[in-house]
Protein backbone atom coordinates (compact mmCIF):
# COMPACT_ATOMS: atom_id res chain seq x y z
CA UNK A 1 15.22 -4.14 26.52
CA UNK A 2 18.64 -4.42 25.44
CA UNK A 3 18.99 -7.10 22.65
CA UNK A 4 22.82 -7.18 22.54
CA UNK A 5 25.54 -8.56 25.31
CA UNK A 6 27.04 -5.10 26.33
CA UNK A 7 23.90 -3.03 25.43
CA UNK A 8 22.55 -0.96 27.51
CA UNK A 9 19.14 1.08 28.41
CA UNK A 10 17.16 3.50 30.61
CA UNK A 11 14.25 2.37 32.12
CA UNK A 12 12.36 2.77 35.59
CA UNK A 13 11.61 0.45 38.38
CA UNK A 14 7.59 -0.23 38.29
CA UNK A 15 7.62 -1.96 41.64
CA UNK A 16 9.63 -4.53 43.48
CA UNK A 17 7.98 -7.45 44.95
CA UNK A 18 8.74 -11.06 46.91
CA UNK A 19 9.32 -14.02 44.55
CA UNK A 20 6.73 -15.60 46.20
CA UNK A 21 4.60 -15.20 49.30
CA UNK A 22 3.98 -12.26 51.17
CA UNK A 23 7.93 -11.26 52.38
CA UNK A 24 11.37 -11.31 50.85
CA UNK A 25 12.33 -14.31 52.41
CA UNK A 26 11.82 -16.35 49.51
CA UNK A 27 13.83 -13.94 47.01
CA UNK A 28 13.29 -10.95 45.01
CA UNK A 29 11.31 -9.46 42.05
CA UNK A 30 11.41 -6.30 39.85
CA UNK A 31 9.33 -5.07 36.83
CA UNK A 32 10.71 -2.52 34.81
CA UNK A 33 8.65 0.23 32.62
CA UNK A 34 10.29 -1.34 30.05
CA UNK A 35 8.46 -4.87 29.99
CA UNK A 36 11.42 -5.94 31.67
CA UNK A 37 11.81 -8.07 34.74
CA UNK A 38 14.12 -9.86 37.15
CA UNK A 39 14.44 -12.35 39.56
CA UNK A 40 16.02 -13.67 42.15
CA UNK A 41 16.29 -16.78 45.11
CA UNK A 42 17.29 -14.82 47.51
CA UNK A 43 16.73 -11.43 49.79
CA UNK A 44 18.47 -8.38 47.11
CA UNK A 45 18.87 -5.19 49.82
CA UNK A 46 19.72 -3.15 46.40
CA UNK A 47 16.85 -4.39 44.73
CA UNK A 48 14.40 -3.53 47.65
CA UNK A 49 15.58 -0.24 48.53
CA UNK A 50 14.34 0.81 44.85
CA UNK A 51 10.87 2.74 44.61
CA UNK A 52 8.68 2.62 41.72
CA UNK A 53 9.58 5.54 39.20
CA UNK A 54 13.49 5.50 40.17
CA UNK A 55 15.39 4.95 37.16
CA UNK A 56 18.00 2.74 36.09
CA UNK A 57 20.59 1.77 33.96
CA UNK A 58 19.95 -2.19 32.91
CA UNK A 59 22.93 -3.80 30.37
CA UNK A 60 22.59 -6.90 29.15
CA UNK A 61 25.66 -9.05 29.80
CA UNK A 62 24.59 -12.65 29.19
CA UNK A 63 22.60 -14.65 26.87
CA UNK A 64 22.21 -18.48 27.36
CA UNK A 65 23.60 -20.65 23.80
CA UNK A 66 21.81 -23.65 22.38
CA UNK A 67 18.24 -22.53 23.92
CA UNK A 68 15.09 -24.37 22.36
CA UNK A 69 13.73 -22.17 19.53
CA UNK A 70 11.06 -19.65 21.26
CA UNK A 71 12.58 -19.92 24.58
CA UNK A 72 14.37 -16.64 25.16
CA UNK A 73 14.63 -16.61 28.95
CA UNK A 74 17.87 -16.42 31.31
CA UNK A 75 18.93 -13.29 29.88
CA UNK A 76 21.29 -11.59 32.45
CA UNK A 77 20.94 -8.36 33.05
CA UNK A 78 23.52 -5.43 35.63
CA UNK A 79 21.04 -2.99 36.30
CA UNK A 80 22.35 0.24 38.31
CA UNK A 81 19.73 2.22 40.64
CA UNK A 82 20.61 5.88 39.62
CA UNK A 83 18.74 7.07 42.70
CA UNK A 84 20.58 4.76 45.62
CA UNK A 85 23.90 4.00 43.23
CA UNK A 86 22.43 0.13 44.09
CA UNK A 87 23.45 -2.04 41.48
CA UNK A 88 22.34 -5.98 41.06
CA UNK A 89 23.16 -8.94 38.37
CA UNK A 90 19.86 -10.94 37.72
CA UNK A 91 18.20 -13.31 35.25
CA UNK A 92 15.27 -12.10 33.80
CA UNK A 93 13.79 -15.61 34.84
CA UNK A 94 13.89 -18.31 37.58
CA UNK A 95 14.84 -20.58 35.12
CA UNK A 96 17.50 -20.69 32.65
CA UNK A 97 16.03 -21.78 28.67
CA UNK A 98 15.05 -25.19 28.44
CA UNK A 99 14.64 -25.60 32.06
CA UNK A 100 11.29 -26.18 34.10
């Protein structure tokens, strides 16, 4: 994973998934061969017409301040479908540090 705003790595799409239930209505999920992962609320068309093993381009370009010691999450990352040219801005959680 990228560890620096404006740092960026290659990595591949290990599947896409809904949030939550059984469709996309209820938002978005990716896992990266990387350990990485994203999130999102809502319906991503980018994110869904990835495949597992297409690679992308993920930069970090956000990193929350004053976050509880340990509590690394809301990390946002632009990752870029090299395949499709799809590109999304996501958190790599549902909640920001320090939330529920």
């Amino acid at each position: 994973m990228p560890d620096k705003v404006g740092h960026c790595v290659l990595t591949h799409v290990l599947e896409v998934h809904p949030r939550i239930g059984d469709d996309f209505a209820g938002g978005t999920g990716v896992d990266f061969s990387n350990e990485g992962y994203q999130v999102s609320y809502d319906r991503e068309e980018a994110l869904i017409a990835s495949r597992p093993k297409d690679e992308v381009v993920m930069c970090l370009i956000s990193i929350p301040h004053h976050c509880p010691d340990g509590d690394g999450r809301g990390r946002v990352y632009m990752t870029t479908n090299t395949r499709t040219g799809g590109t999304w801005t996501l958190a790599d959680s549902q909640h920001m540090c320090g939330g529920a």
